[in-house]
N, C-alpha and C. Protein backbone atom coordinates (compact mmCIF):
# COMPACT_ATOMS: atom_id res chain seq x y z
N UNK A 1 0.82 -1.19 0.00
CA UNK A 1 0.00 0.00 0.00
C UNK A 1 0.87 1.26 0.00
N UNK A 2 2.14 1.32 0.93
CA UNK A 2 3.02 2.43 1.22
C UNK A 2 3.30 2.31 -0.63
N UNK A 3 3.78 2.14 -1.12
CA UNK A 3 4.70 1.67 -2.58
C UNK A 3 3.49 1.90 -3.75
N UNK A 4 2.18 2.04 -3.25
CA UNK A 4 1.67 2.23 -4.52
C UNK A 4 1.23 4.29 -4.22
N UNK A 5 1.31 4.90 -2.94
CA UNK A 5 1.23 6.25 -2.32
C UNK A 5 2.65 6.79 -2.75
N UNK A 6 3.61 5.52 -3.03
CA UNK A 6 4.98 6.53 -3.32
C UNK A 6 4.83 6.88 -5.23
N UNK A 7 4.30 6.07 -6.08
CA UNK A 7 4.04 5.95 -7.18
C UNK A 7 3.55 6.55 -8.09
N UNK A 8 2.37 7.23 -7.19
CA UNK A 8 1.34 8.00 -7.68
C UNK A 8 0.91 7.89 -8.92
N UNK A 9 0.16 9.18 -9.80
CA UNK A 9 -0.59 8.45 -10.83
C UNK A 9 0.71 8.24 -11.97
N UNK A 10 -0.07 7.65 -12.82
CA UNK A 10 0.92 6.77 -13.98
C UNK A 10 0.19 6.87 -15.07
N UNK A 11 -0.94 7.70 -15.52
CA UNK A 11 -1.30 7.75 -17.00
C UNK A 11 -1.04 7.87 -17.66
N UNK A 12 -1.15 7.16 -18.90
CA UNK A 12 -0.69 7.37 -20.82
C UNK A 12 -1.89 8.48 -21.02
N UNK A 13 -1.06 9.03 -22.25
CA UNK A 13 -1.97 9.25 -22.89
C UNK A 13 -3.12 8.74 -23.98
N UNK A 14 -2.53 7.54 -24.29
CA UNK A 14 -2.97 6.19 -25.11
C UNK A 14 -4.15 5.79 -23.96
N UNK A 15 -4.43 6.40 -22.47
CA UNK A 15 -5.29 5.90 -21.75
C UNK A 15 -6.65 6.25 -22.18
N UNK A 16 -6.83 8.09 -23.01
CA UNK A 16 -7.73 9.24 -23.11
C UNK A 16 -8.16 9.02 -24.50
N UNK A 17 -7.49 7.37 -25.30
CA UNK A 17 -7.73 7.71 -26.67
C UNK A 17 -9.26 7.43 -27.35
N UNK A 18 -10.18 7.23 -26.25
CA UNK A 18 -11.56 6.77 -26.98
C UNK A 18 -12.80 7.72 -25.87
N UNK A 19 -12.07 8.71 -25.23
CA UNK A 19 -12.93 9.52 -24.44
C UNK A 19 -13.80 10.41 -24.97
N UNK A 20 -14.96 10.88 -24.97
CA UNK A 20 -14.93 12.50 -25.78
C UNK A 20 -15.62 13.24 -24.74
N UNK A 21 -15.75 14.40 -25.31
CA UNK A 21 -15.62 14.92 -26.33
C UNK A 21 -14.27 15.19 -27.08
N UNK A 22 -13.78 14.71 -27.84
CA UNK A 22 -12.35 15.24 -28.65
C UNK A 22 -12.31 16.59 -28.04
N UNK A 23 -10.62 16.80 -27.21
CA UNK A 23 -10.14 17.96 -27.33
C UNK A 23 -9.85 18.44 -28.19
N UNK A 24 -9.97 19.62 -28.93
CA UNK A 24 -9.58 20.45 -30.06
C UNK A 24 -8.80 21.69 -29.49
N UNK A 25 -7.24 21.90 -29.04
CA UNK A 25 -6.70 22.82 -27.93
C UNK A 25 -6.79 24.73 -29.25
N UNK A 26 -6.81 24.07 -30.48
CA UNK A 26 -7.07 25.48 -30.87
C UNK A 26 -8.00 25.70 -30.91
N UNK A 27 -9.40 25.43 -31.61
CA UNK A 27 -10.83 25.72 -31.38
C UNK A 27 -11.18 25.50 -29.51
N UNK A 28 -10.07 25.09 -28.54
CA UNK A 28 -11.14 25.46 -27.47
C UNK A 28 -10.54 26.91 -27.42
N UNK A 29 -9.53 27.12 -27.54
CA UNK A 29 -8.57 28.84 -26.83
C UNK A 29 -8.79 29.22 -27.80
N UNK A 30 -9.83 29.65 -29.03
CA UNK A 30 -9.66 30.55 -29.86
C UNK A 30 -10.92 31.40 -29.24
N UNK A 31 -10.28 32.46 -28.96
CA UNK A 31 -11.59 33.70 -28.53
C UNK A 31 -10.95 33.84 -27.15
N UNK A 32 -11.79 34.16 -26.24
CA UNK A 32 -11.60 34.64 -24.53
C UNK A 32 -12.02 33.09 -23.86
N UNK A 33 -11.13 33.21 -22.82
CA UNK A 33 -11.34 32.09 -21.46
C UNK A 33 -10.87 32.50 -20.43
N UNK A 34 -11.80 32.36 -19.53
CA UNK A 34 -11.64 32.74 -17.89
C UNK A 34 -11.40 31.40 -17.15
N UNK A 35 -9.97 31.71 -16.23
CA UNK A 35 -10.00 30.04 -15.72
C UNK A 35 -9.72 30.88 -14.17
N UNK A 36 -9.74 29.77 -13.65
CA UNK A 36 -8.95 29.88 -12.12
C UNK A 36 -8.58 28.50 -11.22
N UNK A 37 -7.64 28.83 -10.61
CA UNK A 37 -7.06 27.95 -9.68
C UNK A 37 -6.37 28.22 -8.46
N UNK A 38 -5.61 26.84 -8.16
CA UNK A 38 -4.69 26.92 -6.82
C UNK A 38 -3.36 26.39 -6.86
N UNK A 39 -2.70 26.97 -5.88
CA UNK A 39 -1.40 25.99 -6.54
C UNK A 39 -1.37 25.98 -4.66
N UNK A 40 -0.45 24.31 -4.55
CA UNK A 40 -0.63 23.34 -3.44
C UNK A 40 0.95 23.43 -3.13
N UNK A 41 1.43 23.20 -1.88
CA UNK A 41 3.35 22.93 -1.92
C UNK A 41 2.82 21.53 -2.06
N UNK A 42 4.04 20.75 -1.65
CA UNK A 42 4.19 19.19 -1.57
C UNK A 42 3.33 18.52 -0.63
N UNK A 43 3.10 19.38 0.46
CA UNK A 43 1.84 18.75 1.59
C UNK A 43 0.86 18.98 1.43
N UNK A 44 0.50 19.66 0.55
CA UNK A 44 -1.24 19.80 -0.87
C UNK A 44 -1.52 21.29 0.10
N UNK A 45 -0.49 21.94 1.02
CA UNK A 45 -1.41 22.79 1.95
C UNK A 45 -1.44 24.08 0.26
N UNK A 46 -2.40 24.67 0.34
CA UNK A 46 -2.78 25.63 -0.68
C UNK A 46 -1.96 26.72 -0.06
N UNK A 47 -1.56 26.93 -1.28
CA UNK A 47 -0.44 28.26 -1.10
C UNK A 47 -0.94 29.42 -1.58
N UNK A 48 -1.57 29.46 -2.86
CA UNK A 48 -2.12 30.57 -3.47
C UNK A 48 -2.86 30.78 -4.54
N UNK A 49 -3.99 31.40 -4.88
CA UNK A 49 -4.86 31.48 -5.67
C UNK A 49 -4.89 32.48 -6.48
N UNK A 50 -5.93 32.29 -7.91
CA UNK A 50 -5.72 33.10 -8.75
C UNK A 50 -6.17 32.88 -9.64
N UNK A 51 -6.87 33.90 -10.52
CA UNK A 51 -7.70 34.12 -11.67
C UNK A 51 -7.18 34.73 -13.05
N UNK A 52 -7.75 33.97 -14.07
CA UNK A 52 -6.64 33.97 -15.33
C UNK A 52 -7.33 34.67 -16.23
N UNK A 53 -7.76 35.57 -17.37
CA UNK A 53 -8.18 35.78 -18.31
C UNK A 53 -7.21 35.93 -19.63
N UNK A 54 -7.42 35.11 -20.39
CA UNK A 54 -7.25 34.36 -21.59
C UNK A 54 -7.75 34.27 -23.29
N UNK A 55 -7.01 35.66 -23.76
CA UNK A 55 -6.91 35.33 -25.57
C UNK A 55 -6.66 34.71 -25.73
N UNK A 56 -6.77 33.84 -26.87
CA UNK A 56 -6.20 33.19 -28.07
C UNK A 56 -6.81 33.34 -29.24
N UNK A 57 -6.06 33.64 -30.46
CA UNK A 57 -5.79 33.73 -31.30
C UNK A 57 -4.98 32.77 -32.40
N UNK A 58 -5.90 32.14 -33.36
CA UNK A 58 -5.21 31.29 -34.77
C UNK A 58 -5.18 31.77 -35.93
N UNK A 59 -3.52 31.24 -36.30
CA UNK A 59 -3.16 31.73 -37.34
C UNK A 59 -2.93 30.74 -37.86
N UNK A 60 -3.96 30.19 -38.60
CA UNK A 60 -3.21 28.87 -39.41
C UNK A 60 -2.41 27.06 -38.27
N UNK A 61 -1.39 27.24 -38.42
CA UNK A 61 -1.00 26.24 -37.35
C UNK A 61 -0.30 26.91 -36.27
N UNK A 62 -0.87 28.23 -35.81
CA UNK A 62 -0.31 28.71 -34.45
C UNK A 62 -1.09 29.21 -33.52
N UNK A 63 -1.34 29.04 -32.35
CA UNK A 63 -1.76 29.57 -31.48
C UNK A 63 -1.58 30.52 -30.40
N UNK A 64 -2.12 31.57 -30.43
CA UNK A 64 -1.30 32.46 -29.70
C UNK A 64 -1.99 32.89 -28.41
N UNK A 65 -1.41 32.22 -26.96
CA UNK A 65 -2.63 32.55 -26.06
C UNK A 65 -1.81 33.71 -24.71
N UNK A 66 -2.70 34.85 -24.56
CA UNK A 66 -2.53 35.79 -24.07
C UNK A 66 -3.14 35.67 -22.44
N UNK A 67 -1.97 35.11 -22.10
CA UNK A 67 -2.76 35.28 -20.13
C UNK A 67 -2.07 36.00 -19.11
N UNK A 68 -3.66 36.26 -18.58
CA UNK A 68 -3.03 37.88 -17.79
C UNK A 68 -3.50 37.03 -16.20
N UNK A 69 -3.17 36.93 -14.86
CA UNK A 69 -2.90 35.94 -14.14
C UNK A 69 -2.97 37.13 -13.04
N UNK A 70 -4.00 37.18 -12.01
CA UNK A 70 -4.46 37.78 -10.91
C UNK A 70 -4.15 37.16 -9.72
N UNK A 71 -3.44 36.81 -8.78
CA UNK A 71 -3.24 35.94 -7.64
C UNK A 71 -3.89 36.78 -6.53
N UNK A 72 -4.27 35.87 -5.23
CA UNK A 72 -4.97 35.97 -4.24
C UNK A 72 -4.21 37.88 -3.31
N UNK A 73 -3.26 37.56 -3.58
CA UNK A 73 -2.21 39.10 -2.82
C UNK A 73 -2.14 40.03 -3.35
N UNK A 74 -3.12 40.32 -4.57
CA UNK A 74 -2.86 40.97 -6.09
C UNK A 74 -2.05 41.09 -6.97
N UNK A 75 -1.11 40.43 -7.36
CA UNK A 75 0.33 40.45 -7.72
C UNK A 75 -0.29 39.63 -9.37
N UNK A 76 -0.21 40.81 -9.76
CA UNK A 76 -0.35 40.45 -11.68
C UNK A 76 1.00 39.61 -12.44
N UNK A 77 0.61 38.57 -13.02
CA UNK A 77 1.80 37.91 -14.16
C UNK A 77 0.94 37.57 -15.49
N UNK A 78 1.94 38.20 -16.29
CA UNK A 78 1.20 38.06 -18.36
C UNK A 78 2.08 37.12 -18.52
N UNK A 79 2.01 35.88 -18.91
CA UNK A 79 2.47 35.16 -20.13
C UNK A 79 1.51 35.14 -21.32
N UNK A 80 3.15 34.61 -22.37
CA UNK A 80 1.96 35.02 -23.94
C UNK A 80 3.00 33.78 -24.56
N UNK A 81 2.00 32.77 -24.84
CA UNK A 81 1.87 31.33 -25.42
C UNK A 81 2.25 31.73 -26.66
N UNK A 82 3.36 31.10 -27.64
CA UNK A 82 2.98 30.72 -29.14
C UNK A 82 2.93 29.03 -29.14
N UNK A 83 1.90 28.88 -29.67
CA UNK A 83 1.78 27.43 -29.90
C UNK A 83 1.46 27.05 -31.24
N UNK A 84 2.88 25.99 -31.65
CA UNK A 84 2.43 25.39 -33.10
C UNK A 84 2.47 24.00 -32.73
N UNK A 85 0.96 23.12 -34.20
CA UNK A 85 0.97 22.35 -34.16
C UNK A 85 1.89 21.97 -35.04
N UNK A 86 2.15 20.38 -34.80
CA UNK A 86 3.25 20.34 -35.75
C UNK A 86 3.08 19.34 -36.34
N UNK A 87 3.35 18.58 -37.72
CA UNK A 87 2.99 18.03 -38.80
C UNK A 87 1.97 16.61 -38.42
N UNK A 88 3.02 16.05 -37.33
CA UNK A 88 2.63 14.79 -36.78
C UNK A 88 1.21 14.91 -35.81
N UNK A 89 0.85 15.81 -35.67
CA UNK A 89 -0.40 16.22 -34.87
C UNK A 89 0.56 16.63 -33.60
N UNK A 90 1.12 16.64 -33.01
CA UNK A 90 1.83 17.90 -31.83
C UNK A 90 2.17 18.17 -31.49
N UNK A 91 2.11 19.44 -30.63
CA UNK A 91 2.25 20.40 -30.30
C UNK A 91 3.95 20.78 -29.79
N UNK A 92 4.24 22.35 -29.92
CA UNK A 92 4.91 22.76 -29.34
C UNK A 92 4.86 23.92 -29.21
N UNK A 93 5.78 24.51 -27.98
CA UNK A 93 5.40 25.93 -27.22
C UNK A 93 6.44 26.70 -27.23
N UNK A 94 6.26 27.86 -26.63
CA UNK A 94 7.20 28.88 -26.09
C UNK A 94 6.77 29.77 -25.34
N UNK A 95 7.33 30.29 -24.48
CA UNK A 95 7.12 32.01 -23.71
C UNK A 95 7.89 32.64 -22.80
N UNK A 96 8.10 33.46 -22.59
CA UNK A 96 9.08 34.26 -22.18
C UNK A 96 9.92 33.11 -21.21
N UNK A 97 8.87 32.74 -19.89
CA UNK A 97 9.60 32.24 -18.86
C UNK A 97 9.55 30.88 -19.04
N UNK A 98 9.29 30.16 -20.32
CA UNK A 98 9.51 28.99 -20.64
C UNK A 98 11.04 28.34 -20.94
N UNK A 99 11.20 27.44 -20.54
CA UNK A 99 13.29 27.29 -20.60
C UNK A 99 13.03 25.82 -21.79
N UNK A 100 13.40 26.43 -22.54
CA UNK A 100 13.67 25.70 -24.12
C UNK A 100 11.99 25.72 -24.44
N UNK A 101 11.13 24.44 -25.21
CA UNK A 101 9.85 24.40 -25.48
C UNK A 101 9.40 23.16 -24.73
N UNK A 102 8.17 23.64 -25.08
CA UNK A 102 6.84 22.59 -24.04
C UNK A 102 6.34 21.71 -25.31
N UNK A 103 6.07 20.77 -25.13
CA UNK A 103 5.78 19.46 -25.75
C UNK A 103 4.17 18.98 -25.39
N UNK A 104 3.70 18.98 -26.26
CA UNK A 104 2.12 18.08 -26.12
C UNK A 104 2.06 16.95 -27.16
N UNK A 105 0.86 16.38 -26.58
CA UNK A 105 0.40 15.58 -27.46
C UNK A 105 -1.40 15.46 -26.71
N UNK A 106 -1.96 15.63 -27.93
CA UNK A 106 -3.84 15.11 -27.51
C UNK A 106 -4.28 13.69 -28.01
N UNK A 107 -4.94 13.24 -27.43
CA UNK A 107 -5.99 12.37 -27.58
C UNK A 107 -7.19 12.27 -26.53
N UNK A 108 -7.83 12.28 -27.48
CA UNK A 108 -9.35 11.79 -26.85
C UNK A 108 -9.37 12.98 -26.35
N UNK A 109 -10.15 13.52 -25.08
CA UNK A 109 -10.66 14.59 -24.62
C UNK A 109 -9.41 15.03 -23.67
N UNK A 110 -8.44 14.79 -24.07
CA UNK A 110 -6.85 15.10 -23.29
C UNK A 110 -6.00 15.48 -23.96
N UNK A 111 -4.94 16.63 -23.20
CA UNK A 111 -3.53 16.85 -24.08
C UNK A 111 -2.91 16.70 -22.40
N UNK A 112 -1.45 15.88 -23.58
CA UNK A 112 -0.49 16.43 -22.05
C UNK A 112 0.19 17.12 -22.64
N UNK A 113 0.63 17.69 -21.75
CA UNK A 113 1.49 19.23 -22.01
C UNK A 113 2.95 19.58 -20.85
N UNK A 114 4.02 19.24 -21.84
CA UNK A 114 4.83 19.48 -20.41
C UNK A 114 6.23 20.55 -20.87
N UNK A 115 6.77 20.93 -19.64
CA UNK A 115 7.72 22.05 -20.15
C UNK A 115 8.18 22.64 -18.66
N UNK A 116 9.30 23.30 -18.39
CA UNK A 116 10.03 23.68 -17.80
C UNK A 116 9.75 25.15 -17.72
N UNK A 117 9.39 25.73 -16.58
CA UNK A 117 9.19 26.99 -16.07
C UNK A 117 10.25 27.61 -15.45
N UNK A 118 10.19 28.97 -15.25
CA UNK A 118 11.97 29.55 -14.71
C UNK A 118 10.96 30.52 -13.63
N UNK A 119 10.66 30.32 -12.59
CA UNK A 119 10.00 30.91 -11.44
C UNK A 119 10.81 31.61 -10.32
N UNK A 120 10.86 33.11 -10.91
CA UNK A 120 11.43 33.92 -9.71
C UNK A 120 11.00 33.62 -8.56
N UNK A 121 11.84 33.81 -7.07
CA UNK A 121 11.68 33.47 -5.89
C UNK A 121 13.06 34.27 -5.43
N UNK A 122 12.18 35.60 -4.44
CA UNK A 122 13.06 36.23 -3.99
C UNK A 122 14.43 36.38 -4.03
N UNK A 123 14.62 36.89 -5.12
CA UNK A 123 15.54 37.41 -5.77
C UNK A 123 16.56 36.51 -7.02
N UNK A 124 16.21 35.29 -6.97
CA UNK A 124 16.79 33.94 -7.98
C UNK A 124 15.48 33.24 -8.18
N UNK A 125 16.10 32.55 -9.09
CA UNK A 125 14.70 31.78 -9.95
C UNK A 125 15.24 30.80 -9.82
N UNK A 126 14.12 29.22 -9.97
CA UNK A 126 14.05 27.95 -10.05
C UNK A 126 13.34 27.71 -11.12
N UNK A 127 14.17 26.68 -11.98
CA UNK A 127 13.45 25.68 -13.18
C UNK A 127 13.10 25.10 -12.65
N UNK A 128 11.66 24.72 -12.87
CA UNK A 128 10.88 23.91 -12.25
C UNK A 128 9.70 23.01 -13.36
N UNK A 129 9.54 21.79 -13.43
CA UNK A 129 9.18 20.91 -14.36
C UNK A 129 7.80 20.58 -14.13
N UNK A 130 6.59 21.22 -14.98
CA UNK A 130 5.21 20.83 -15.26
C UNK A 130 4.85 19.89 -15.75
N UNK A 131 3.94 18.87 -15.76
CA UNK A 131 3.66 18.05 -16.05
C UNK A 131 2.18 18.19 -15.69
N UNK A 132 1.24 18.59 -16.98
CA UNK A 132 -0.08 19.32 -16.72
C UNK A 132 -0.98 18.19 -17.62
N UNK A 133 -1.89 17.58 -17.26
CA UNK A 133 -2.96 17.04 -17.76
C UNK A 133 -4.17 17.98 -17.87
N UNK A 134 -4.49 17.99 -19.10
CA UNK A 134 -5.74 18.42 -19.40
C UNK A 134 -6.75 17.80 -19.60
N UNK A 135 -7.81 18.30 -19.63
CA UNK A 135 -9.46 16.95 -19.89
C UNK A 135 -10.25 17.68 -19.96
N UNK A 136 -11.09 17.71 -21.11
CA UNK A 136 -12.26 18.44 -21.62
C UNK A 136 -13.34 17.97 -21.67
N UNK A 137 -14.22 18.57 -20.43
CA UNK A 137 -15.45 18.12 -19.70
C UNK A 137 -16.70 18.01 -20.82
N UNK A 138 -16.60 19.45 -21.53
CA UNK A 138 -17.73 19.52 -22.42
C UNK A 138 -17.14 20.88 -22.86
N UNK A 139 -17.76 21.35 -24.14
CA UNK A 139 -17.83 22.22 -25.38
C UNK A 139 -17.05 23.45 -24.47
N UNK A 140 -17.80 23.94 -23.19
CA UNK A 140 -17.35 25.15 -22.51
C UNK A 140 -16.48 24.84 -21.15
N UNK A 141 -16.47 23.54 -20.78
CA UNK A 141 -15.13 23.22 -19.44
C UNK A 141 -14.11 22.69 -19.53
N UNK A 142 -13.23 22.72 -19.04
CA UNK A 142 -12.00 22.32 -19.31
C UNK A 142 -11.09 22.40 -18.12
N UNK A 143 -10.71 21.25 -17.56
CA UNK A 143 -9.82 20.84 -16.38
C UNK A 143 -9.00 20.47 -16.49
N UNK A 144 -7.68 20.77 -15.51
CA UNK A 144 -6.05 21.10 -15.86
C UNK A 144 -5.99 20.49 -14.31
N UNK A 145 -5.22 19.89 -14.14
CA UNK A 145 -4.07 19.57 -13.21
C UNK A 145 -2.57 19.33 -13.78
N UNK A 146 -1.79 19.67 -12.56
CA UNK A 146 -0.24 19.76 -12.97
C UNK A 146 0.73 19.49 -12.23
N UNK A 147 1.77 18.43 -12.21
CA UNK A 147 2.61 18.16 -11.16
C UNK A 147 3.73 18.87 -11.42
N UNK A 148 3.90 19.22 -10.27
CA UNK A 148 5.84 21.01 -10.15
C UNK A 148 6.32 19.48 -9.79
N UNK A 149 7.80 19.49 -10.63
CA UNK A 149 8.94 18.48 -9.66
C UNK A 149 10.19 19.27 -10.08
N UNK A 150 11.34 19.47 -9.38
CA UNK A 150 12.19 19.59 -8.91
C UNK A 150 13.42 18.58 -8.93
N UNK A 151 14.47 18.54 -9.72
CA UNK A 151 15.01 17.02 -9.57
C UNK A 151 14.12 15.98 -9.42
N UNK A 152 13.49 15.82 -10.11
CA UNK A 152 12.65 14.67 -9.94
C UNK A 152 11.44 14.59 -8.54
N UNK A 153 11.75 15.58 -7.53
CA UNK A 153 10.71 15.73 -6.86
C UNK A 153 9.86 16.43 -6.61
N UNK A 154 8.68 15.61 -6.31
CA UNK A 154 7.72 16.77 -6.47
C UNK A 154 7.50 18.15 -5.48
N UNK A 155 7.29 19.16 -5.54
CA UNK A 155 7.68 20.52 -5.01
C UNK A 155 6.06 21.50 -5.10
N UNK A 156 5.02 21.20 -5.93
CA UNK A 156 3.64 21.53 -5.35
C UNK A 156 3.40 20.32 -7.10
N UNK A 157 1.25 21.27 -6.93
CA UNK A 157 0.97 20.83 -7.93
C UNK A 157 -0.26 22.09 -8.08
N UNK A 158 -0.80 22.29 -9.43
CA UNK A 158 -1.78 23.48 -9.74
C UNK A 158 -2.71 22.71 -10.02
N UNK A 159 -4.18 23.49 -9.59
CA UNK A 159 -5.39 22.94 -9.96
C UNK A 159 -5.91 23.56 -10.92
N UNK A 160 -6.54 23.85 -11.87
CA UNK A 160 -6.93 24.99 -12.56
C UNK A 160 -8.30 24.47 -13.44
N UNK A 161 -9.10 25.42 -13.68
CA UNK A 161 -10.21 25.12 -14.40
C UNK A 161 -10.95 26.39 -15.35
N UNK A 162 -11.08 26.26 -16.77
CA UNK A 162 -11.37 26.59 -17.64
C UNK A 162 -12.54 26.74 -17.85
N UNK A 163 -13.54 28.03 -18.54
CA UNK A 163 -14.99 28.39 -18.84
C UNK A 163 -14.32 29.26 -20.58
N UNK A 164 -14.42 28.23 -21.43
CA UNK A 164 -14.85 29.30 -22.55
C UNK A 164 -15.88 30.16 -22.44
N UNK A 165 -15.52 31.02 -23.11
CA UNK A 165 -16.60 32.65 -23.06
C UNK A 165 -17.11 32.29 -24.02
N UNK A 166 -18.41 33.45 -24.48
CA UNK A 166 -19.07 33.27 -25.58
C UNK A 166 -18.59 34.70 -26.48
């Protein structure tokens, strides 16, 4: 029992391949989306909250998503996504505080999405490694979880949840 709590989850994405509704990650972020979440340390205690509002914009095979990021203390952060798909069906990323590119792949009503963040912390920054599952509830929801690890350990995780606008 201890050994399967050290393990934690273990999903493919080959798990999401007969789910639907089909995720479609550019037709869901094309237009406005309002999300919000939490982000947890390693003992799940909630550290801090925060509300996202969200362009995107397609150009053909790119996606360009504009998020402006409100936290619980008021402390504003913009990242701005380019995302191309790429021949094989996917994905790859960039943005400012992204360290090299983020990697996806979708199936079924899922993308995983992973990539290396550079997160200031009083006065030096930590690369720190996402590992974000997505799952698309229906036409207008969309749920994100994400494991932070650190050398290989884990260091929090984000909850986050998605409302396309009309």
């Amino acid at each position: 029992m201890c050994l399967l709590g050290l393990l934690g989850c273990s999903a493919a994405i080959k798990d999401y391949q007969n789910t639907r509704p089909v995720f479609n990650l550019f037709r869901y972020f094309d237009g406005n989306v309002a999300a919000w979440g939490m982000l947890q340390d390693r003992s799940c205690k909630q550290t801090r909250r925060f509300t996202v509002d969200i362009k995107g914009t397609v150009d053909d095979n790119t996606l360009t998503l504009e998020e402006d990021f409100v936290f619980d203390n008021g402390e504003k952060q913009r990242r701005v996504w380019v995302i191309t798909q790429q021949p094989d069906g996917t994905y790859t990323g960039r943005a400012d505080d992204v360290v090299g590119k983020a990697k996806g792949i979708a199936l079924g009503n899922t993308l995983h999405w992973q990539y290396v963040l550079r997160i200031p912390v009083d006065g030096t920054s930590y690369d720190i490694t996402f590992n974000d599952w997505m799952h698309l509830q229906d036409e207008k929801h969309l749920f994100n979880t994400a494991k932070m690890t650190k050398w290989g350990f884990t260091v929090g995780k984000v909850t986050l949840f998605f409302e396309k606008q009309q």
